[in-house]
Protein backbone atom coordinates (compact mmCIF):
# COMPACT_ATOMS: atom_id res chain seq x y z
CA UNK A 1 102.07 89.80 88.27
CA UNK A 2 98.94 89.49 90.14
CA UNK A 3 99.65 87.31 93.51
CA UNK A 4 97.17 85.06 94.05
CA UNK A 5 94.70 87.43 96.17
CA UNK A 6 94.45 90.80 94.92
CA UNK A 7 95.43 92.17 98.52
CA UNK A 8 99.12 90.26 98.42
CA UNK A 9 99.81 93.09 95.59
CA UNK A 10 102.25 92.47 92.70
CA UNK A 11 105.32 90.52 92.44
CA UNK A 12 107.85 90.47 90.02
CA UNK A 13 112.02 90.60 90.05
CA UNK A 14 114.31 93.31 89.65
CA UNK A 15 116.01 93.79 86.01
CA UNK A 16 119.24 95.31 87.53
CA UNK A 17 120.20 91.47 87.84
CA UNK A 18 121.09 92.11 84.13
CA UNK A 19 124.38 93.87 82.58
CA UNK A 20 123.15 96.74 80.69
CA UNK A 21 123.67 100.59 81.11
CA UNK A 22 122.12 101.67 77.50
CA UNK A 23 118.61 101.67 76.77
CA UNK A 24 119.51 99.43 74.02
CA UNK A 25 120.92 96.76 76.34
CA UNK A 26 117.51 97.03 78.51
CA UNK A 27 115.53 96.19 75.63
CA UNK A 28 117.26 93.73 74.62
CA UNK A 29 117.15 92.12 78.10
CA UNK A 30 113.29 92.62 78.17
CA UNK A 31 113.14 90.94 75.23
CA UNK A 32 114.98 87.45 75.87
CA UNK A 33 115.71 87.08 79.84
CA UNK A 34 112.39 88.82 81.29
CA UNK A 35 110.63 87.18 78.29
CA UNK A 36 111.90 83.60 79.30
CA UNK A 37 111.05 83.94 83.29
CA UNK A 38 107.73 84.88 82.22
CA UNK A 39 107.24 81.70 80.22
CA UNK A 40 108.11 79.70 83.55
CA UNK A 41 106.28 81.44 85.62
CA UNK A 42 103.13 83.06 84.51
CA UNK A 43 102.49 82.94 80.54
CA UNK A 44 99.00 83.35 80.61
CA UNK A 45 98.76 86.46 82.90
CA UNK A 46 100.18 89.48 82.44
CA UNK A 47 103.85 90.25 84.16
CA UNK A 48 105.32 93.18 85.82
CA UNK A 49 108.80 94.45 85.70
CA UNK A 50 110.55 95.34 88.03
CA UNK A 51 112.61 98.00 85.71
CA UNK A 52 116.07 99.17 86.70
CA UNK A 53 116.97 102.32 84.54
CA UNK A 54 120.49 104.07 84.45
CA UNK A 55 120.82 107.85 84.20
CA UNK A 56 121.54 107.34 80.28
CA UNK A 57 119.01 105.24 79.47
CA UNK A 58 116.42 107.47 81.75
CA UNK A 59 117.41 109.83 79.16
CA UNK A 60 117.09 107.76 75.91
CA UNK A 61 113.82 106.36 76.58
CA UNK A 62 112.24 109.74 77.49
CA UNK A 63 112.68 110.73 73.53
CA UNK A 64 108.56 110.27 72.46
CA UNK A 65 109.02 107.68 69.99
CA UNK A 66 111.25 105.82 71.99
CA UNK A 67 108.69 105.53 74.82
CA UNK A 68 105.48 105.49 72.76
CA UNK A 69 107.33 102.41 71.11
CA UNK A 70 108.75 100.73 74.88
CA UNK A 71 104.76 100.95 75.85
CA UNK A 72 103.49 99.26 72.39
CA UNK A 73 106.35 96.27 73.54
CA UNK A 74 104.47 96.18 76.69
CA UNK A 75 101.29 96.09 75.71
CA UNK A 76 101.78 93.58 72.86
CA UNK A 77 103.38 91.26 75.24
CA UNK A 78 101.55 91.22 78.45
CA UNK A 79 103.51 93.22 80.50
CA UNK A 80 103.67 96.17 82.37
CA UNK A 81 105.40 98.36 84.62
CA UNK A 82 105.00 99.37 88.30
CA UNK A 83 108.11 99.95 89.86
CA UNK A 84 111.56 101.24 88.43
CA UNK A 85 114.81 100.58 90.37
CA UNK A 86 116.34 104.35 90.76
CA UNK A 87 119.49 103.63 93.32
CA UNK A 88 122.64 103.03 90.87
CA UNK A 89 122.73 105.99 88.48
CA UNK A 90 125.73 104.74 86.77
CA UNK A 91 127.14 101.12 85.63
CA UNK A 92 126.06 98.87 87.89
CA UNK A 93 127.89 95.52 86.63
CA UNK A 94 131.29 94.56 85.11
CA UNK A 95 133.25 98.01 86.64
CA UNK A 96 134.16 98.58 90.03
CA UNK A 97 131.01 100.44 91.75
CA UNK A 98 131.21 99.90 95.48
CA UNK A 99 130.70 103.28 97.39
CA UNK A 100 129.95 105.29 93.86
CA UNK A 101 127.05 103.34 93.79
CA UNK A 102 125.69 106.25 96.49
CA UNK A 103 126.04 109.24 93.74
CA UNK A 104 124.81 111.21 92.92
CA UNK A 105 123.57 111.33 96.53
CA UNK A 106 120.49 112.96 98.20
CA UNK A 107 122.94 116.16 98.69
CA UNK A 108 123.46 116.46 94.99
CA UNK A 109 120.68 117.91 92.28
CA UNK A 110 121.28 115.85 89.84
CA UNK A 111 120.06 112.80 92.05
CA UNK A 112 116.57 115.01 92.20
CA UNK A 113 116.73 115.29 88.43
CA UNK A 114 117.49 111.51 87.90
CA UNK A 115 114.58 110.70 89.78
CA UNK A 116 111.96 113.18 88.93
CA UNK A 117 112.55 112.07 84.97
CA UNK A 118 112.00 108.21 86.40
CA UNK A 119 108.61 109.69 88.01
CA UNK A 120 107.78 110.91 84.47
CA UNK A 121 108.72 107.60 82.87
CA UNK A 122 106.63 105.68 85.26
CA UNK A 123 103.94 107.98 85.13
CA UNK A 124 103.73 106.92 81.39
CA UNK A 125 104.37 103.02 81.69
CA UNK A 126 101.87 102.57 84.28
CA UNK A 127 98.66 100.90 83.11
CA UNK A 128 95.44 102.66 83.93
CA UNK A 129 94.51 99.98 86.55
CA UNK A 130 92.08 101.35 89.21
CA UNK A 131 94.02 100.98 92.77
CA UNK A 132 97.75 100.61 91.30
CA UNK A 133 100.36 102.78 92.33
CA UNK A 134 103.78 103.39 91.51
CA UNK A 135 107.04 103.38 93.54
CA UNK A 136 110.49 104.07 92.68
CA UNK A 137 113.29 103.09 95.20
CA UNK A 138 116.43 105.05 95.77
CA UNK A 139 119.65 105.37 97.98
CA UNK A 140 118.80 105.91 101.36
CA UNK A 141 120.12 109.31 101.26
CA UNK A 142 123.95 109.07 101.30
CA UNK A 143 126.72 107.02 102.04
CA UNK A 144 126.90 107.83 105.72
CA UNK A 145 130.81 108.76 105.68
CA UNK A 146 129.49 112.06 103.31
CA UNK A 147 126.80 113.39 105.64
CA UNK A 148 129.23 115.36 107.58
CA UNK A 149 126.71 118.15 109.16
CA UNK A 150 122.94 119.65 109.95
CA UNK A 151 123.02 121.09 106.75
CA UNK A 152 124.21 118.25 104.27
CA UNK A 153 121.03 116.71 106.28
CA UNK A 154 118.64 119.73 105.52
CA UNK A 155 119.92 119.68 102.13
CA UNK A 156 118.66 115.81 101.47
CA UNK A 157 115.12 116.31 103.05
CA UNK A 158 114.87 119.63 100.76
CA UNK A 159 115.58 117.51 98.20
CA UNK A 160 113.16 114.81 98.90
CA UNK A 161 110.32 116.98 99.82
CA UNK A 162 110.96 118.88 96.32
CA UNK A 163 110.64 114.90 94.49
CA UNK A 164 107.72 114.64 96.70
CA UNK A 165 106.12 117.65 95.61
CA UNK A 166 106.64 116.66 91.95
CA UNK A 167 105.36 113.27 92.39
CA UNK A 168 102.18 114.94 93.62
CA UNK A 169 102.03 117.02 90.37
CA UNK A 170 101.97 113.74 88.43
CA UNK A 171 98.91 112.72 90.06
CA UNK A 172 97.62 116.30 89.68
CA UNK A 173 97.75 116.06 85.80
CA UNK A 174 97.37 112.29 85.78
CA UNK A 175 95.63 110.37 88.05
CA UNK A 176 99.22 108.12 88.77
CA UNK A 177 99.98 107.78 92.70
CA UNK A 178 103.77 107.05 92.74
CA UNK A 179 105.90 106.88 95.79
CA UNK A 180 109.67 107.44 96.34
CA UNK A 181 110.72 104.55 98.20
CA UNK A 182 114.32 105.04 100.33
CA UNK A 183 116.04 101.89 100.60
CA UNK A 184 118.02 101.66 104.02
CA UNK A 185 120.94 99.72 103.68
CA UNK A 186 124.23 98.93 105.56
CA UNK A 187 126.80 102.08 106.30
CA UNK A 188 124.41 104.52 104.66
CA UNK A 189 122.70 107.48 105.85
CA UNK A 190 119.55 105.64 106.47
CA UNK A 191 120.91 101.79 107.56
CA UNK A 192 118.21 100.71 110.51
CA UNK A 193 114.53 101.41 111.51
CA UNK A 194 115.36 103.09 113.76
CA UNK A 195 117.42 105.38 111.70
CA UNK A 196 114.26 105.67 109.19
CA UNK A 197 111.92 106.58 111.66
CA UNK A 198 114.00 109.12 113.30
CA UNK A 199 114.54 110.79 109.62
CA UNK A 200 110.94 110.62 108.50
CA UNK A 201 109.51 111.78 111.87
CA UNK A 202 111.99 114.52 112.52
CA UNK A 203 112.47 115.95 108.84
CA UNK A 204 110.55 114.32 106.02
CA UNK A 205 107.31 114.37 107.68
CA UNK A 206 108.17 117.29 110.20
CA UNK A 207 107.47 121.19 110.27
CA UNK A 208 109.22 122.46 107.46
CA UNK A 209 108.97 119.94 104.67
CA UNK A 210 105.51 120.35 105.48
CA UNK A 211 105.93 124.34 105.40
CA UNK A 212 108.19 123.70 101.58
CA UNK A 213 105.34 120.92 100.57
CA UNK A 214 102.93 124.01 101.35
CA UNK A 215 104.92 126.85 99.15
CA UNK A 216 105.44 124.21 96.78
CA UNK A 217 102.16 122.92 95.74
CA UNK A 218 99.84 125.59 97.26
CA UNK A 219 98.03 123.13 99.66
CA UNK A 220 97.21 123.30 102.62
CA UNK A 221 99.49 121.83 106.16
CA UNK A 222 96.54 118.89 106.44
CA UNK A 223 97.14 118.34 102.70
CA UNK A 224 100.75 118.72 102.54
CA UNK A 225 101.35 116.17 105.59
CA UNK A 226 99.12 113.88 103.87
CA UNK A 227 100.94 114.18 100.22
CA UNK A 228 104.36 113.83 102.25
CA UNK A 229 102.83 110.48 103.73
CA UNK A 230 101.51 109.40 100.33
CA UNK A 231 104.94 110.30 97.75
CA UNK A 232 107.41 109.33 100.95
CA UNK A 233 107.97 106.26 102.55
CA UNK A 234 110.36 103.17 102.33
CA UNK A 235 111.77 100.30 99.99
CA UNK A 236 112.17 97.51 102.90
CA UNK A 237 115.06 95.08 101.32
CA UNK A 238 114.70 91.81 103.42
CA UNK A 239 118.75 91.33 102.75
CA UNK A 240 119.57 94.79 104.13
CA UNK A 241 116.95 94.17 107.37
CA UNK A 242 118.42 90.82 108.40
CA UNK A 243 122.41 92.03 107.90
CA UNK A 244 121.21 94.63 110.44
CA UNK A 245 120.09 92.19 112.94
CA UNK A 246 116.30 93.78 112.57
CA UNK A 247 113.28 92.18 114.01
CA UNK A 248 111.47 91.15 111.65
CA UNK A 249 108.10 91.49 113.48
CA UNK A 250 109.09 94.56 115.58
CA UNK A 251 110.45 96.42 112.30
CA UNK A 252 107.06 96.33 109.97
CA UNK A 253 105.55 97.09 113.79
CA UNK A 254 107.69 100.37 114.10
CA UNK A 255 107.17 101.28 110.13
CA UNK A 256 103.46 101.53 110.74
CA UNK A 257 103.39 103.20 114.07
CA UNK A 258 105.05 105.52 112.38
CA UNK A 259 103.04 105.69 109.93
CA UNK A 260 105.74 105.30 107.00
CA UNK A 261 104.40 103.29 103.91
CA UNK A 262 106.34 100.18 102.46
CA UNK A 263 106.15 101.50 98.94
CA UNK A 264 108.48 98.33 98.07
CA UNK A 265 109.10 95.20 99.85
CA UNK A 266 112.27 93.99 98.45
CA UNK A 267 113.29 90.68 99.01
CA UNK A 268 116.51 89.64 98.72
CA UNK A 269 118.82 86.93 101.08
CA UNK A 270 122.55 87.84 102.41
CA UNK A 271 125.02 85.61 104.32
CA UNK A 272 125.09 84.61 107.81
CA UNK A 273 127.51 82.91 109.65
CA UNK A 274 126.29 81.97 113.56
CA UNK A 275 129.77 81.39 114.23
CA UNK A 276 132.98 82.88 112.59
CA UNK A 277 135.94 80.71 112.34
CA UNK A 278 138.48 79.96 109.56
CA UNK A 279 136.57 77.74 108.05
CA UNK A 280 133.63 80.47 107.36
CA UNK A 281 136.21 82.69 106.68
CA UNK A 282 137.82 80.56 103.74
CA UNK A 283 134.31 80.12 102.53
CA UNK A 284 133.92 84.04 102.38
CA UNK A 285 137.00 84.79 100.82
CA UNK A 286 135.53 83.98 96.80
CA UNK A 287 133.13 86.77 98.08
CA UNK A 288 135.23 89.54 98.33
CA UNK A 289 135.20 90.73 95.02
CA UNK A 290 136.16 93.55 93.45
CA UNK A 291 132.50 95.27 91.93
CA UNK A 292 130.66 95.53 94.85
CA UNK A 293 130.34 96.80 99.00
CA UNK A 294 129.43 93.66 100.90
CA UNK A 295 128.96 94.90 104.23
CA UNK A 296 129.60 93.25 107.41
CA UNK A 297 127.59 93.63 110.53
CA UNK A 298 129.14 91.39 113.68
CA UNK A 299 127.32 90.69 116.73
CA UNK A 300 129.21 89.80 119.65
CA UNK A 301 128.09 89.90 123.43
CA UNK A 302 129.08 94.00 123.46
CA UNK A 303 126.85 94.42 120.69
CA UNK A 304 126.98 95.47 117.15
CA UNK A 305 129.95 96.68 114.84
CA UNK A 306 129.80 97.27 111.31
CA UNK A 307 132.27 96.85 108.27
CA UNK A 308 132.13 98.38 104.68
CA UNK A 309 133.49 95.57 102.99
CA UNK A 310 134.32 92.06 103.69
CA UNK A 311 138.33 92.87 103.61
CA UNK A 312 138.14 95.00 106.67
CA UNK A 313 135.90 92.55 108.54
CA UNK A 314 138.94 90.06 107.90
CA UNK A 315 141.61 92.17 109.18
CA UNK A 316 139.34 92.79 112.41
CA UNK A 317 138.64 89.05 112.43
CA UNK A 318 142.98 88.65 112.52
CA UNK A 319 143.03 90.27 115.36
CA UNK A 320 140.61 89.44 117.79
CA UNK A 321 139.26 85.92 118.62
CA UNK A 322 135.91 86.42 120.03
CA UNK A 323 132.58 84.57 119.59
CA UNK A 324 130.56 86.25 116.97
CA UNK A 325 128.15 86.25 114.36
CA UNK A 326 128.59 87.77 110.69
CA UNK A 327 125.83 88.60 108.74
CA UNK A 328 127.00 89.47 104.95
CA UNK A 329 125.55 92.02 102.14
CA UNK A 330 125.85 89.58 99.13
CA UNK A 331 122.88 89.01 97.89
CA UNK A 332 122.45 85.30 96.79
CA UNK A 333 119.15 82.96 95.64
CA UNK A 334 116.67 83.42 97.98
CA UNK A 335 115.52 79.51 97.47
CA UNK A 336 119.19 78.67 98.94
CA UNK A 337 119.19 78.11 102.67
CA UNK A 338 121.47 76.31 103.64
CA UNK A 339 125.53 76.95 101.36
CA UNK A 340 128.12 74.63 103.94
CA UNK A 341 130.32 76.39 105.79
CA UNK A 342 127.43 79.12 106.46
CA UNK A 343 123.87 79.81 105.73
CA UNK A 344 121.77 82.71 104.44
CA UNK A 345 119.41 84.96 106.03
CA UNK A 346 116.40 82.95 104.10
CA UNK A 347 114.39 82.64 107.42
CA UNK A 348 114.19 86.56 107.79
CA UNK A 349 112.45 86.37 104.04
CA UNK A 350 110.01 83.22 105.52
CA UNK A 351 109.28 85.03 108.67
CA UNK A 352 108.14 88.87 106.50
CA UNK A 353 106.23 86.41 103.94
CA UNK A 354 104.41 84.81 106.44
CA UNK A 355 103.21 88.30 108.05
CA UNK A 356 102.48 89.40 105.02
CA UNK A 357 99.89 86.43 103.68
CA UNK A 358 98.22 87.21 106.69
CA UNK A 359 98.29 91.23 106.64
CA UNK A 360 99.50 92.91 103.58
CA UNK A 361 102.72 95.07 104.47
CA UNK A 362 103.34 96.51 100.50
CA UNK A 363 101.56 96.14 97.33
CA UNK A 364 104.92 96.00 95.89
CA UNK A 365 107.13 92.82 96.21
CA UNK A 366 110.36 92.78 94.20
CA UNK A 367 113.11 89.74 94.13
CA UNK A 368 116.39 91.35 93.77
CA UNK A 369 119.83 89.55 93.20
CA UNK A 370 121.66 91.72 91.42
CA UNK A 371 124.67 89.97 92.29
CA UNK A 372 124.40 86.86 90.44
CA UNK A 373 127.08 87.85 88.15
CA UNK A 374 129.88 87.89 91.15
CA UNK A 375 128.50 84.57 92.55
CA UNK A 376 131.03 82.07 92.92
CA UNK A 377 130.39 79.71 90.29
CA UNK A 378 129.77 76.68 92.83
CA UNK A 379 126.42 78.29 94.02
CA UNK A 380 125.21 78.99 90.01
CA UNK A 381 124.17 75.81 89.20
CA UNK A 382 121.94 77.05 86.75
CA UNK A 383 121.05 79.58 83.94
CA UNK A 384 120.42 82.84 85.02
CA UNK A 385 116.22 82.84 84.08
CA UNK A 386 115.86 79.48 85.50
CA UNK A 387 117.09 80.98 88.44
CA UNK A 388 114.76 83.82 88.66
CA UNK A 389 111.83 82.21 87.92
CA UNK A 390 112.62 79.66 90.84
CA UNK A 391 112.96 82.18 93.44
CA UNK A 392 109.57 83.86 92.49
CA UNK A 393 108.09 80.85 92.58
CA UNK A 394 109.56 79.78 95.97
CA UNK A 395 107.61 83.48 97.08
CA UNK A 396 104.50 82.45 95.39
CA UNK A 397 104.80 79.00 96.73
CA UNK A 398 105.51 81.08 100.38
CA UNK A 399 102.36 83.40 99.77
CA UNK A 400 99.93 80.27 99.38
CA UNK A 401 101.32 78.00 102.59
């Protein structure tokens, strides 16, 4: 939906918060949970989704008459689509996903596949609204532990240049700007800004992708640079940032020095806990569960160490007594500040809001808590919609301060 002023860009929430793998199941989730936020939150405008789309139902709703009848839903019902979720390929709730959430990876051609066919779906969804683009947000590459050499490296910019040459076919033939959007997150490839600036200066928007955008599409260096710029840039997820111990200011700062778009702004809240003691740590504990990665990053006065999973940051925490800080990958409501024994990183969300009312960052701005599901039941303390809708209206509420 609409924000307000046009220049704040579109908000709307991410559908992976629901269980369903089959197109089937995403229907049927359009139809009564993205149906009832809407009532609450704008039922006289029209609504965006925020569309998360397995590898099978990619494939189901590319059949014709499957999609010319998904776009007839749309249209009879005021909504429309914008962005589509394209990280998990696979199940994504209810099975065990944690590092397989990564794969097919960057390094692997069916990941290319996957997301060239969700470039085609978009391209199709998208209404003809003068000035909207598309964006589709991925895994930031790899899980780091797979990227082993120069070449596994190589291999994932290849790969992204060749989606990036494809996504400027589909404006070619149809007018539709669309832009992959890599979504750095903890222990991947791509975790920091730093890390994303070094891989879009040095390969994605260096010498030879722009020599492969060239044989590619036939365009010129000056073009090709320009298309990489336009089909390549970054999903910014606010949970991800502030686990990281980013900047909030000097981040967006770096981004456009750099001149790498924020084709998504995702915002999300994670844990924090200023100081770890066994107290926070009994808190954590109904955390740890056994679906997702909930990465750890711990400051301490020597700086910054990282965890895959909140198991290992335990053992660590058995043996060593220090003073530091946790900050958690578990997504939880954004409108919850303050949980007890610990807090959330909902002041990182405030902070990128506030920047953005003043100067637009993205055109695309995307609630995600996917993990509502694994929430200890203490902190759901109501239905799932009721839920959504009062986080997006905690942004909007944000947007107009």
């Amino acid at each position: 939906m609409r924000i307000g002023d046009a220049a704040l860009g579109h908000l709307t929430y991410c559908t992976n918060i629901h269980p369903g793998e089959s197109w089937d199941e995403v229907r049927a989730n359009l139809e009564s949970h993205v149906t009832a936020v809407r009532s609450q939150v704008c039922p006289d405008a029209p609504f965006g989704i925020g569309l998360r789309l397995s590898a099978a139902a990619a494939e189901a709703l590319s059949e014709p008459g499957t999609l010319g009848a998904f776009r007839s839903f749309l249209d009879d019902n005021g909504f429309y689509v914008f962005t589509i979720n394209g990280f998990p390929y696979g199940p994504f709730h209810g099975v065990r996903v944690k590092e397989d959430v990564y794969l097919p990876d960057w390094m692997d051609a069916e990941r290319l596949r996957y997301t060239n066919q969700l470039a085609d779906l978009l391209a199709v969804l998208m209404p003809a609204e003068e000035g909207l683009s598309g964006s589709v947000s991925t895994v930031p590459g790899a899980f780091k532990p797979r990227v082993a050499s120069d070449a596994d490296v190589a291999a994932m910019r290849s790969a992204m240049v060749r989606h990036a040459a494809h996504l400027a076919g589909i404006e070619a033939r149809t007018g539709r700007t669309i832009a992959l959007a890599l979504e750095p997150e903890p222990c991947c490839f791509i975790e920091t800004i730093a890390e994303s600036v070094r891989f879009f200066e040095d390969h994605l928007f260096a010498k030879a992708a722009i020599e492969e955008f060239v044989a590619l599409t036939g365009r010129s260096e000056a073009a090709a640079d320009e298309g990489l710029r336009r089909h390549l840039g970054l999903c910014l997820d606010l949970c991800h940032a502030a686990v990281e111990f980013e900047d909030p200011q000097g981040g967006i700062d770096a981004l456009q020095a750099a001149g790498i778009g924020i084709a998504k702004l995702q915002i999300s809240a994670g844990l924090r806990l200023p100081a770890v003691d066994a107290a926070g740590r009994a808190a954590l504990e109904p955390f740890a569960d056994g679906v997702y990665l909930h990465q750890v990053v711990e400051r301490t006065r020597s700086g910054l160490k990282r965890f895959t999973d909140l198991p290992q940051a335990f053992a660590a925490l058995d043996d060593d007594r220090a003073e530091r800080e946790w900050r958690v990958h578990f997504h939880v409501p954004i409108f919850l500040d303050d949980l007890g024994a610990f807090a959330t990183t909902q002041g990182f969300i405030a902070e990128t809001l506030d920047r953005h009312r003043r100067a637009p960052i993205s055109q695309h701005l995307e609630v995600e808590t996917y993990t509502w599901d694994v929430l200890p039941e203490r902190y759901r303390t109501t239905g799932i919609d009721q839920a959504v809708a009062r986080e997006l209206h905690w942004v909007m509420e944000r947007l107009s301060a």
